[in-house]
PDB file of N, CA and C in Angstrom:
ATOM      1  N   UNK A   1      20.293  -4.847  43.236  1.00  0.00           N
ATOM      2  CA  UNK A   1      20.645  -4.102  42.041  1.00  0.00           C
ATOM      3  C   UNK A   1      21.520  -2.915  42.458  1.00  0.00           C
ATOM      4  N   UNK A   2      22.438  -2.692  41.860  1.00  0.00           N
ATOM      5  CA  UNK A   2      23.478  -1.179  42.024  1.00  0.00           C
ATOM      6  C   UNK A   2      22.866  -0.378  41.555  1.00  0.00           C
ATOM      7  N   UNK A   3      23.418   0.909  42.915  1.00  0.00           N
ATOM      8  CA  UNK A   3      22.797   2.163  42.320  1.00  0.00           C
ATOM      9  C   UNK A   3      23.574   2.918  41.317  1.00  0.00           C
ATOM     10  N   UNK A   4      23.031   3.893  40.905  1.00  0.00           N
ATOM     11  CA  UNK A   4      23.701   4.886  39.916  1.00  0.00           C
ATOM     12  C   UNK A   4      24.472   5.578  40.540  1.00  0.00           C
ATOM     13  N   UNK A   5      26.157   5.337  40.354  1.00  0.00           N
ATOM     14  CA  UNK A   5      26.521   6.769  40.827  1.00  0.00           C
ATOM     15  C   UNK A   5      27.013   8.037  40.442  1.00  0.00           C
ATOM     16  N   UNK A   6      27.368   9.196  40.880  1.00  0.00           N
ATOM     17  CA  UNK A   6      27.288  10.559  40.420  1.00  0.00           C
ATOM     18  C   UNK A   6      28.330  10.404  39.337  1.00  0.00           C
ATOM     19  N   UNK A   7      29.112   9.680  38.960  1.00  0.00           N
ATOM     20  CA  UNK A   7      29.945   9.391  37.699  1.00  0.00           C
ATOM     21  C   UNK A   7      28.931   8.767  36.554  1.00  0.00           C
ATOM     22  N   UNK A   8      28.309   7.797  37.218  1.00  0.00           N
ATOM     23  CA  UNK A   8      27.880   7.413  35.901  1.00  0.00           C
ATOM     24  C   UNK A   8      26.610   8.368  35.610  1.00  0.00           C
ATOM     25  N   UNK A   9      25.715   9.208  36.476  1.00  0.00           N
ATOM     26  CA  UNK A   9      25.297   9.974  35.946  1.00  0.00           C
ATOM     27  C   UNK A   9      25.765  11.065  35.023  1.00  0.00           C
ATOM     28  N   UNK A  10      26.926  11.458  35.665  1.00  0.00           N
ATOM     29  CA  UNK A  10      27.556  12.417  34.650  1.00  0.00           C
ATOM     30  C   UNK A  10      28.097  11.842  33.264  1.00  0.00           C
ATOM     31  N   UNK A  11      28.270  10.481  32.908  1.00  0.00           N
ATOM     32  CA  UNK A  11      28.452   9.677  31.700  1.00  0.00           C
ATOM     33  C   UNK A  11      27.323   9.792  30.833  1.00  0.00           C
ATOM     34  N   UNK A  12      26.665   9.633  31.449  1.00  0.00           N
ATOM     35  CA  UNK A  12      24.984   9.291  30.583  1.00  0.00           C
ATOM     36  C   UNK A  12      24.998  10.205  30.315  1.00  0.00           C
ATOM     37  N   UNK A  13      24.699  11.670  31.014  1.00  0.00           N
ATOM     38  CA  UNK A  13      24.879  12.902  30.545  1.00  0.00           C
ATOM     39  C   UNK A  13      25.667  13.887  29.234  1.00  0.00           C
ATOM     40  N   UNK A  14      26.788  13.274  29.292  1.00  0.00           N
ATOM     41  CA  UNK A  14      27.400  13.480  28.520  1.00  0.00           C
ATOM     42  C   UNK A  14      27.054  12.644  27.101  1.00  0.00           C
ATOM     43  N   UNK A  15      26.549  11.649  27.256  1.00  0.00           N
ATOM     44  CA  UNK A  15      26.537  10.472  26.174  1.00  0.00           C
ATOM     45  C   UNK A  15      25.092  11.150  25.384  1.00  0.00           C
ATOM     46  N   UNK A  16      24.301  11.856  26.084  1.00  0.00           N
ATOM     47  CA  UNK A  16      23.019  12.079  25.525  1.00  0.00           C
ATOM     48  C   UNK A  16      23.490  13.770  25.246  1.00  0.00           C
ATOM     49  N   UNK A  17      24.798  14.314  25.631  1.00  0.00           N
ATOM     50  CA  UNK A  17      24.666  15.555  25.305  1.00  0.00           C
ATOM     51  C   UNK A  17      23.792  16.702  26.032  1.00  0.00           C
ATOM     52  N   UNK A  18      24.235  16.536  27.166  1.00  0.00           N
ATOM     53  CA  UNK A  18      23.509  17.103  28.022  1.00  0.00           C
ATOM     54  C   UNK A  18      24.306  17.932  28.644  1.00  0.00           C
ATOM     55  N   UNK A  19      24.058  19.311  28.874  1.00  0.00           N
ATOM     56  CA  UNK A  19      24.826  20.054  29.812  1.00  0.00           C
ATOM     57  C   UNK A  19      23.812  20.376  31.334  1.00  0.00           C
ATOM     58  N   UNK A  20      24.211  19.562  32.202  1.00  0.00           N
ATOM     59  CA  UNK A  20      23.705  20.021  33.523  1.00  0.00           C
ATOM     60  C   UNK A  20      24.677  20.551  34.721  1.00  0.00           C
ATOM     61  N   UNK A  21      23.689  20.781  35.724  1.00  0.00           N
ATOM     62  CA  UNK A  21      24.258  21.818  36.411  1.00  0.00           C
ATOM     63  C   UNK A  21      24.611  20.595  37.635  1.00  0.00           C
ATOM     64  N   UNK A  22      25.141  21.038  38.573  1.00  0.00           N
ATOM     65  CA  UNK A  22      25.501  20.045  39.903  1.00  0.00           C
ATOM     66  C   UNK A  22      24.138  19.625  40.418  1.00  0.00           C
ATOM     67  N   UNK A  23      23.692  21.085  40.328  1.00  0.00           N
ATOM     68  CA  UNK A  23      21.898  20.241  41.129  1.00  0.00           C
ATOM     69  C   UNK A  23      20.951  19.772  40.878  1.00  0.00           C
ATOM     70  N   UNK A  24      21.558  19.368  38.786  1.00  0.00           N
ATOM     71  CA  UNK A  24      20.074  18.610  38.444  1.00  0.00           C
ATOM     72  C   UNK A  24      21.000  17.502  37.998  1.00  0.00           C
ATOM     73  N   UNK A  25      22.289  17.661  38.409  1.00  0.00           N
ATOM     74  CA  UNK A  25      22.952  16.146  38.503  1.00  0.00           C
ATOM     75  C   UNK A  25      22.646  15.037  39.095  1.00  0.00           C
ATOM     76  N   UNK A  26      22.484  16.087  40.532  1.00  0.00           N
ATOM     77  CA  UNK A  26      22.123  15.582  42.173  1.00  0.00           C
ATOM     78  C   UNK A  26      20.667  14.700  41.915  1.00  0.00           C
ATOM     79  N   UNK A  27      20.144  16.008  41.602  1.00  0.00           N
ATOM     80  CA  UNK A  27      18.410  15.251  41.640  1.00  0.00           C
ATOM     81  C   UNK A  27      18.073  14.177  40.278  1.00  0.00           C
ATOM     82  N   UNK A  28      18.741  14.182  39.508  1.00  0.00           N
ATOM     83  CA  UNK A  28      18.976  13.377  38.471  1.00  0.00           C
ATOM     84  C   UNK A  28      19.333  12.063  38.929  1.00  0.00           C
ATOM     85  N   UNK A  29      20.280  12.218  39.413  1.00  0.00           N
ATOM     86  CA  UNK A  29      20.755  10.578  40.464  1.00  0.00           C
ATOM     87  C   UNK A  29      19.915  10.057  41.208  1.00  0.00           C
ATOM     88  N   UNK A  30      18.805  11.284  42.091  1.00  0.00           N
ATOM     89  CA  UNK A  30      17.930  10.355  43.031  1.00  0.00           C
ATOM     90  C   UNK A  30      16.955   9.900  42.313  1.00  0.00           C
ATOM     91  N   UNK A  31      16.446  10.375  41.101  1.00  0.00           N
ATOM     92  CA  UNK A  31      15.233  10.247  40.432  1.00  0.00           C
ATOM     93  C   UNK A  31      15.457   8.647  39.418  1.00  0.00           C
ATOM     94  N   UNK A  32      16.412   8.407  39.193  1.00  0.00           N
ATOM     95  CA  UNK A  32      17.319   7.584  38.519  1.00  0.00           C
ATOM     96  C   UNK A  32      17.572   6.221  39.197  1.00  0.00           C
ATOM     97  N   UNK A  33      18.133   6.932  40.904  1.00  0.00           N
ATOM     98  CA  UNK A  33      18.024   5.738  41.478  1.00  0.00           C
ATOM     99  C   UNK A  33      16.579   5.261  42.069  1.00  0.00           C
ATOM    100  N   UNK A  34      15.825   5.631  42.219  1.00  0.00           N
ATOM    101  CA  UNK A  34      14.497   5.378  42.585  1.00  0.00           C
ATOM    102  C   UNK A  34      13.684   4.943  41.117  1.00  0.00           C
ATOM    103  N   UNK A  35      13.490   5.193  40.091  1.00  0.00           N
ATOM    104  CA  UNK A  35      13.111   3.993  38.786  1.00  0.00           C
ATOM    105  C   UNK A  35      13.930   3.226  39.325  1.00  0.00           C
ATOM    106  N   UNK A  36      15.512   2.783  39.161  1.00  0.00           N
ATOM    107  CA  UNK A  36      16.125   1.522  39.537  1.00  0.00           C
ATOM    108  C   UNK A  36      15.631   0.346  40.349  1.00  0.00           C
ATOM    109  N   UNK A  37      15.207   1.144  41.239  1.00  0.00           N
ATOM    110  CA  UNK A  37      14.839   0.435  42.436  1.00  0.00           C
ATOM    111  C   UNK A  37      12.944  -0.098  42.264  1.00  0.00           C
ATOM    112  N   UNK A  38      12.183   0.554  41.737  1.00  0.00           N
ATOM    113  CA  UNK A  38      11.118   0.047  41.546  1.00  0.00           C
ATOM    114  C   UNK A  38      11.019  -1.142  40.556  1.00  0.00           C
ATOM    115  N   UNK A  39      12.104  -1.011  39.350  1.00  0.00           N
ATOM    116  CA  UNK A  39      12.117  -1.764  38.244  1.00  0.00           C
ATOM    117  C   UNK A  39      12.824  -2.919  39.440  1.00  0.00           C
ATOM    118  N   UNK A  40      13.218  -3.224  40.472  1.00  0.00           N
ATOM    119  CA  UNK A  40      14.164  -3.796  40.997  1.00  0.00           C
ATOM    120  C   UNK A  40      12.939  -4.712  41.709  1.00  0.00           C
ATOM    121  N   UNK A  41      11.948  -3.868  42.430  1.00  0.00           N
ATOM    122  CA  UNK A  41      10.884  -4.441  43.282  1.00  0.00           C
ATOM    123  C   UNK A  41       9.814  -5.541  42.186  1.00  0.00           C
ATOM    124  N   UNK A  42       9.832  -4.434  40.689  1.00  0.00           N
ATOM    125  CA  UNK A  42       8.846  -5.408  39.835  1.00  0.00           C
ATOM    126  C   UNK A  42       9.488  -6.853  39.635  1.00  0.00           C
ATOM    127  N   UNK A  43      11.004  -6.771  39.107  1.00  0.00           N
ATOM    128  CA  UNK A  43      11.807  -7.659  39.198  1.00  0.00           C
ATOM    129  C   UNK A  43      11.790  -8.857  39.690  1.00  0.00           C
ATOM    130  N   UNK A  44      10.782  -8.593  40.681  1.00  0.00           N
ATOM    131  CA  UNK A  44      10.898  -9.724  42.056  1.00  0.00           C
ATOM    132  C   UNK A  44      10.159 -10.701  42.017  1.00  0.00           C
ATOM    133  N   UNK A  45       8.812 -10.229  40.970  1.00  0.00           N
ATOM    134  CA  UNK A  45       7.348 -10.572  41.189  1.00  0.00           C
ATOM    135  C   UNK A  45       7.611 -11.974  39.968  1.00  0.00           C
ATOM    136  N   UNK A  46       6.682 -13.153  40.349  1.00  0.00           N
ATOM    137  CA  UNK A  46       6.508 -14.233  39.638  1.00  0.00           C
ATOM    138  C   UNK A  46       5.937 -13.960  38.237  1.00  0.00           C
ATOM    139  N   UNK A  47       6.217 -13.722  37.082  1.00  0.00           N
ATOM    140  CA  UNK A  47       6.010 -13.839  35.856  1.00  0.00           C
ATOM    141  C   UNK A  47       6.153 -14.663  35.052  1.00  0.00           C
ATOM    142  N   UNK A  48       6.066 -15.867  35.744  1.00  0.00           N
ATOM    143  CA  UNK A  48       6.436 -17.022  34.921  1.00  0.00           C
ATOM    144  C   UNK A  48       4.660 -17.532  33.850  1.00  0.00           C
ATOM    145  N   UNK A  49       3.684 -17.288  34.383  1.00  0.00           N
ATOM    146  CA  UNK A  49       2.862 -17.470  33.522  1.00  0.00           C
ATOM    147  C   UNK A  49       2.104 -16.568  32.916  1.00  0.00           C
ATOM    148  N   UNK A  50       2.626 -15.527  32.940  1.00  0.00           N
ATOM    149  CA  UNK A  50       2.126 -14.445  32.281  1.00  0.00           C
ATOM    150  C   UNK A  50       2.611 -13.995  30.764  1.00  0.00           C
ATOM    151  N   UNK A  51       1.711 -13.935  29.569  1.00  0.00           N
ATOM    152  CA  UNK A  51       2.259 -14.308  28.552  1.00  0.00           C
ATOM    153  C   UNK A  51       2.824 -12.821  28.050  1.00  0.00           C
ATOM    154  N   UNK A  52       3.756 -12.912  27.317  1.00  0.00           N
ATOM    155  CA  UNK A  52       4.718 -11.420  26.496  1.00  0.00           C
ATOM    156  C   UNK A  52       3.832 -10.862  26.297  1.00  0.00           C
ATOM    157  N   UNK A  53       3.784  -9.295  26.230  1.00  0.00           N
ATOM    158  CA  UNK A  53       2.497  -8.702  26.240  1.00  0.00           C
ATOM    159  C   UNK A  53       3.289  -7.456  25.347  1.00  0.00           C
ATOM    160  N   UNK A  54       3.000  -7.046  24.083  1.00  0.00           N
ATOM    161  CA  UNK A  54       3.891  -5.809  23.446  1.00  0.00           C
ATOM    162  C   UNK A  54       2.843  -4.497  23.985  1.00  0.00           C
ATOM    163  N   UNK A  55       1.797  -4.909  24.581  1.00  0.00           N
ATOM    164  CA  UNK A  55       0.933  -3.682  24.295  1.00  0.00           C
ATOM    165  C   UNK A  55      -0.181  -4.122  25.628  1.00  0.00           C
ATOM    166  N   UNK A  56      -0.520  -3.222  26.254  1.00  0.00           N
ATOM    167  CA  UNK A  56      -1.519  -3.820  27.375  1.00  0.00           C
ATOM    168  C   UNK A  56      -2.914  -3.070  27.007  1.00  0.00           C
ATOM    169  N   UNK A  57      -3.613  -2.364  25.974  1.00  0.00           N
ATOM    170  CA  UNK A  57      -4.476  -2.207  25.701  1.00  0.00           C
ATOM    171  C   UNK A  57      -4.970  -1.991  24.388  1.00  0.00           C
ATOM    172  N   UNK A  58      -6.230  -2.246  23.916  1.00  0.00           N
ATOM    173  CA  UNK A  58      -6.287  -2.396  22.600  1.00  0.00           C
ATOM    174  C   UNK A  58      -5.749  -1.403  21.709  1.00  0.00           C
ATOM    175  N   UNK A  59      -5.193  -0.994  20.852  1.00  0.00           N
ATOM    176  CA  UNK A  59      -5.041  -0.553  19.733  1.00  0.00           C
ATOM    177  C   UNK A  59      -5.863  -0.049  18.642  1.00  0.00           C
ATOM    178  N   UNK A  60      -6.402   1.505  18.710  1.00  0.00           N
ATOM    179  CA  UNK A  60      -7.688   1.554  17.326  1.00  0.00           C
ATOM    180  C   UNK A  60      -6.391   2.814  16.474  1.00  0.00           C
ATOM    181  N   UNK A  61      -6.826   2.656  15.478  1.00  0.00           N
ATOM    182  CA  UNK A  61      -6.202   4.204  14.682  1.00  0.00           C
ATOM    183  C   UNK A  61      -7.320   4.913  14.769  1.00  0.00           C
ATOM    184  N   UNK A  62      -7.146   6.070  15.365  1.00  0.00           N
ATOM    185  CA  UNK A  62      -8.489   7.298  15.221  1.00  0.00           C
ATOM    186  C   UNK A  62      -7.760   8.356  13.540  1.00  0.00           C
ATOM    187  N   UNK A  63      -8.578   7.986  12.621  1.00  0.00           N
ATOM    188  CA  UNK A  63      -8.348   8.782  11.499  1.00  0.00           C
ATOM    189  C   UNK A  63      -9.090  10.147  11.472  1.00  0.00           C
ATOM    190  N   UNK A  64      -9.063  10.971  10.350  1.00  0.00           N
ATOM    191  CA  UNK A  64      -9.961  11.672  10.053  1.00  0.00           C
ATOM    192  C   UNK A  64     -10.172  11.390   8.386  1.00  0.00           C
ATOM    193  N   UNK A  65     -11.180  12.166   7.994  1.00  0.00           N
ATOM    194  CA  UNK A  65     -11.084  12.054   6.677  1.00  0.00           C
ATOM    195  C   UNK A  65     -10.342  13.042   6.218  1.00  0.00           C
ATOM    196  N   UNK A  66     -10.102  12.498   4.725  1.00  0.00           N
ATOM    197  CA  UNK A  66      -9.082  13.402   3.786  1.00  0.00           C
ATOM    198  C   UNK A  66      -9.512  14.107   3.061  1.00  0.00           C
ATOM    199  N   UNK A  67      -9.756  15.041   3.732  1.00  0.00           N
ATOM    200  CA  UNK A  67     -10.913  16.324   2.869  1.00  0.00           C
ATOM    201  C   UNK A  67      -9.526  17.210   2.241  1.00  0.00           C
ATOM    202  N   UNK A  68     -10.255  17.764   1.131  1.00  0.00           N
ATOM    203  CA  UNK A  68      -9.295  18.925   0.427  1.00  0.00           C
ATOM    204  C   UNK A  68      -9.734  20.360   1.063  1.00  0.00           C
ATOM    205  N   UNK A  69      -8.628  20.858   0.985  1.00  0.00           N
ATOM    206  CA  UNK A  69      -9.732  22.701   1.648  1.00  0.00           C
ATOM    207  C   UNK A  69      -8.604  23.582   0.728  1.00  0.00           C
ATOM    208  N   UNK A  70      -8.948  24.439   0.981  1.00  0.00           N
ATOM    209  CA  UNK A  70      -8.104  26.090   0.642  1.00  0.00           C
ATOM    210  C   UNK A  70      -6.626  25.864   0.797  1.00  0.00           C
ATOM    211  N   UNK A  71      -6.043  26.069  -0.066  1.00  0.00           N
ATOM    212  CA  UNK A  71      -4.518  26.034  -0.644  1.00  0.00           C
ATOM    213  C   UNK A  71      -4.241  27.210  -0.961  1.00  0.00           C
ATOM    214  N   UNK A  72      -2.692  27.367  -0.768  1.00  0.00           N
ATOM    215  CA  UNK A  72      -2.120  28.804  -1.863  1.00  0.00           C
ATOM    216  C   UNK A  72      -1.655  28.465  -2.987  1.00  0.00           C
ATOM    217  N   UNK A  73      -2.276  29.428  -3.891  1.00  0.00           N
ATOM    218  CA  UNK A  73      -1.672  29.444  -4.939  1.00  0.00           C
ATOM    219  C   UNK A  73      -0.560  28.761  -5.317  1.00  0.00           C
ATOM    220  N   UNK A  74      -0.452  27.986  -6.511  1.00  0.00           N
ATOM    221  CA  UNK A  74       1.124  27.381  -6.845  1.00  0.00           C
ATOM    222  C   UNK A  74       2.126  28.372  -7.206  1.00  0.00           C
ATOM    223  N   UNK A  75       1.722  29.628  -7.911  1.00  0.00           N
ATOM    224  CA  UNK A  75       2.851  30.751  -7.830  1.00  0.00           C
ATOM    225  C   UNK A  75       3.533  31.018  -6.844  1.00  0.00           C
ATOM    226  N   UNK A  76       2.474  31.583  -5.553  1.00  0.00           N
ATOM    227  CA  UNK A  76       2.608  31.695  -4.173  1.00  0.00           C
ATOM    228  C   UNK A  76       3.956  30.456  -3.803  1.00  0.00           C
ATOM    229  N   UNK A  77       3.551  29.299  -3.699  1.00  0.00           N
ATOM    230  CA  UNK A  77       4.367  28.171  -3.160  1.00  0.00           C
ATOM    231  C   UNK A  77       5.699  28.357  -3.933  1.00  0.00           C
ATOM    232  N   UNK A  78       5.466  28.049  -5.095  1.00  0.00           N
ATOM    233  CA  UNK A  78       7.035  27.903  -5.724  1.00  0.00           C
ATOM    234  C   UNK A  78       7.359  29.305  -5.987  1.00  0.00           C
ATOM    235  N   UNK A  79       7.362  30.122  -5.038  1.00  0.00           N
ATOM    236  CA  UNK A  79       7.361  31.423  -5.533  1.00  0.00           C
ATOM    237  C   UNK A  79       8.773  31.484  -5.248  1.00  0.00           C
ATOM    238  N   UNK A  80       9.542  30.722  -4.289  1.00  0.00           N
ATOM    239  CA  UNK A  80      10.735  31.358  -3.589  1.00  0.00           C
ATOM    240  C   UNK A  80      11.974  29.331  -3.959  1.00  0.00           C
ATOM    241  N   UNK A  81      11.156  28.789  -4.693  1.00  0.00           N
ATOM    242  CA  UNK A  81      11.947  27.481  -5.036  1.00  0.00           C
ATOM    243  C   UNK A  81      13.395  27.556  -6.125  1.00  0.00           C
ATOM    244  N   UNK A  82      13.942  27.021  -5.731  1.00  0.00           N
ATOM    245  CA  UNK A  82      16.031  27.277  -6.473  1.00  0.00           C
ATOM    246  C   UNK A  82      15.553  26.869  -7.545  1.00  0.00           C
ATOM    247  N   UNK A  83      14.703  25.553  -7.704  1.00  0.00           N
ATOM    248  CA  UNK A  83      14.426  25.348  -9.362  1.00  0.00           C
ATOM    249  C   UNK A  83      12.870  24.910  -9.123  1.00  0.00           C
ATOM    250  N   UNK A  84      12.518  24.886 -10.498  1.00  0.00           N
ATOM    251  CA  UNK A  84      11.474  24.065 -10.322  1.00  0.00           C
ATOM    252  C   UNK A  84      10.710  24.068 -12.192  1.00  0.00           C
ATOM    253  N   UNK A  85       9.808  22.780 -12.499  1.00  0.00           N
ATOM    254  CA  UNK A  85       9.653  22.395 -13.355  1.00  0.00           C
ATOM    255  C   UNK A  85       8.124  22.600 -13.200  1.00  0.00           C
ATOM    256  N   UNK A  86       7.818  23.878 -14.338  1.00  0.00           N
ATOM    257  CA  UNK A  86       6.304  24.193 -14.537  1.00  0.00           C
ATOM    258  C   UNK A  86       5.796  23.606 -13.100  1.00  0.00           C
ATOM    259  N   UNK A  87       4.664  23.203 -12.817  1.00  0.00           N
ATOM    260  CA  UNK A  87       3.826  23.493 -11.102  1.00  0.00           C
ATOM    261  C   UNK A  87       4.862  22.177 -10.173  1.00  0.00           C
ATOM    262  N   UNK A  88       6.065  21.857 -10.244  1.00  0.00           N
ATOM    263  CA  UNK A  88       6.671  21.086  -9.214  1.00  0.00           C
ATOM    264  C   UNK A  88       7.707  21.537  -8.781  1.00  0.00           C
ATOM    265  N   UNK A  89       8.393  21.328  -7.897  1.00  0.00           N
ATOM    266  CA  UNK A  89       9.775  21.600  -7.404  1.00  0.00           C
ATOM    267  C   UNK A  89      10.646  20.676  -7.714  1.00  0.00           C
ATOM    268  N   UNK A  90      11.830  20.921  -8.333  1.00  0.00           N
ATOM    269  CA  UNK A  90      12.628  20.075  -8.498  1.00  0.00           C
ATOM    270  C   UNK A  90      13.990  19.894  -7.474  1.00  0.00           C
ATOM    271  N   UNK A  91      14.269  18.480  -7.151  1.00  0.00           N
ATOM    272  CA  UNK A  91      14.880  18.245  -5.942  1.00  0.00           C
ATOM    273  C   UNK A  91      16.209  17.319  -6.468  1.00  0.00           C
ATOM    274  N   UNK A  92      17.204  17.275  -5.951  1.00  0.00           N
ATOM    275  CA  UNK A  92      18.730  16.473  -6.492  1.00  0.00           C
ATOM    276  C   UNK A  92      17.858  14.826  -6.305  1.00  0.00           C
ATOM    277  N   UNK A  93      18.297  13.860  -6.840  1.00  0.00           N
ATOM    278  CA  UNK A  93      17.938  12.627  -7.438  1.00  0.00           C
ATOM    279  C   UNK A  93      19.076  11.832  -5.853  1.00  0.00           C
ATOM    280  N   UNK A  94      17.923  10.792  -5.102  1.00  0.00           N
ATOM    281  CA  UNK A  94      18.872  10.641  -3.926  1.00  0.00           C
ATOM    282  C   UNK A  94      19.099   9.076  -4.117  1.00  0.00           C
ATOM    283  N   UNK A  95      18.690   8.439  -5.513  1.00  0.00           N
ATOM    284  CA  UNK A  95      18.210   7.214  -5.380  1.00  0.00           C
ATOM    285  C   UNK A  95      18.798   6.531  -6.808  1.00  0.00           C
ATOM    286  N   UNK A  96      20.144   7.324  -7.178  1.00  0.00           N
ATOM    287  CA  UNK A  96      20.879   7.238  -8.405  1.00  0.00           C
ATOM    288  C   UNK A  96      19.601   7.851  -9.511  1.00  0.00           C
ATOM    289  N   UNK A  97      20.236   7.602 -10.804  1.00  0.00           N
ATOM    290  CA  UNK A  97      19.805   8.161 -11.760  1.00  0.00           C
ATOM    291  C   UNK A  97      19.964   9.567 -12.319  1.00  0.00           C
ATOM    292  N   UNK A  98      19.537   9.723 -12.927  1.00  0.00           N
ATOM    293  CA  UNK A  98      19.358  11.465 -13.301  1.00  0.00           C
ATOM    294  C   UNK A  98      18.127  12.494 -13.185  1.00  0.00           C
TER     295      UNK A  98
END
């Protein structure tokens, strides 16, 4: 596999909008080329019967409940709103209509 070099680090850089300095260019490249190279070693390994895997451990949603508590005032809230219609805020229509 090819390594990264100090051009194309400075591409990527630029592409993500990044302003760096020469020496986290530098260390950017080694850190860059070393993932390369491990993804390079996994690369290697027989995966032929190992099935697609999106996720390697179970999945729970930890919720909480939807308790109500202490609010401010609706004066308070729409106190500082450009418009608004008795206790709502009114917002420009983004989905046609009026």
């Amino acid at each position: 596999m090819a390594s990264l070099t100090r051009a194309g680090v400075e591409h990527v850089a630029y592409l993500a909008r990044l302003g760096l300095t020469d020496e986290e260019l530098t260390r950017l490249q080694g850190q860059l080329n070393h993932i390369l190279e491990q993804y390079a070693k996994l690369a290697e390994l027989d995966t032929d019967d190992i099935p697609p895997t999106a996720q390697t451990i179970e999945l729970e949603n930890i919720l909480r409940d939807d308790v109500a508590g202490p609010s401010l005032p609706s004066e308070v809230v729409l106190g500082n709103a450009p418009e608004r219609d008795g206790e709502f805020f009114v917002v420009p229509a983004i989905l046609g209509g009026e």
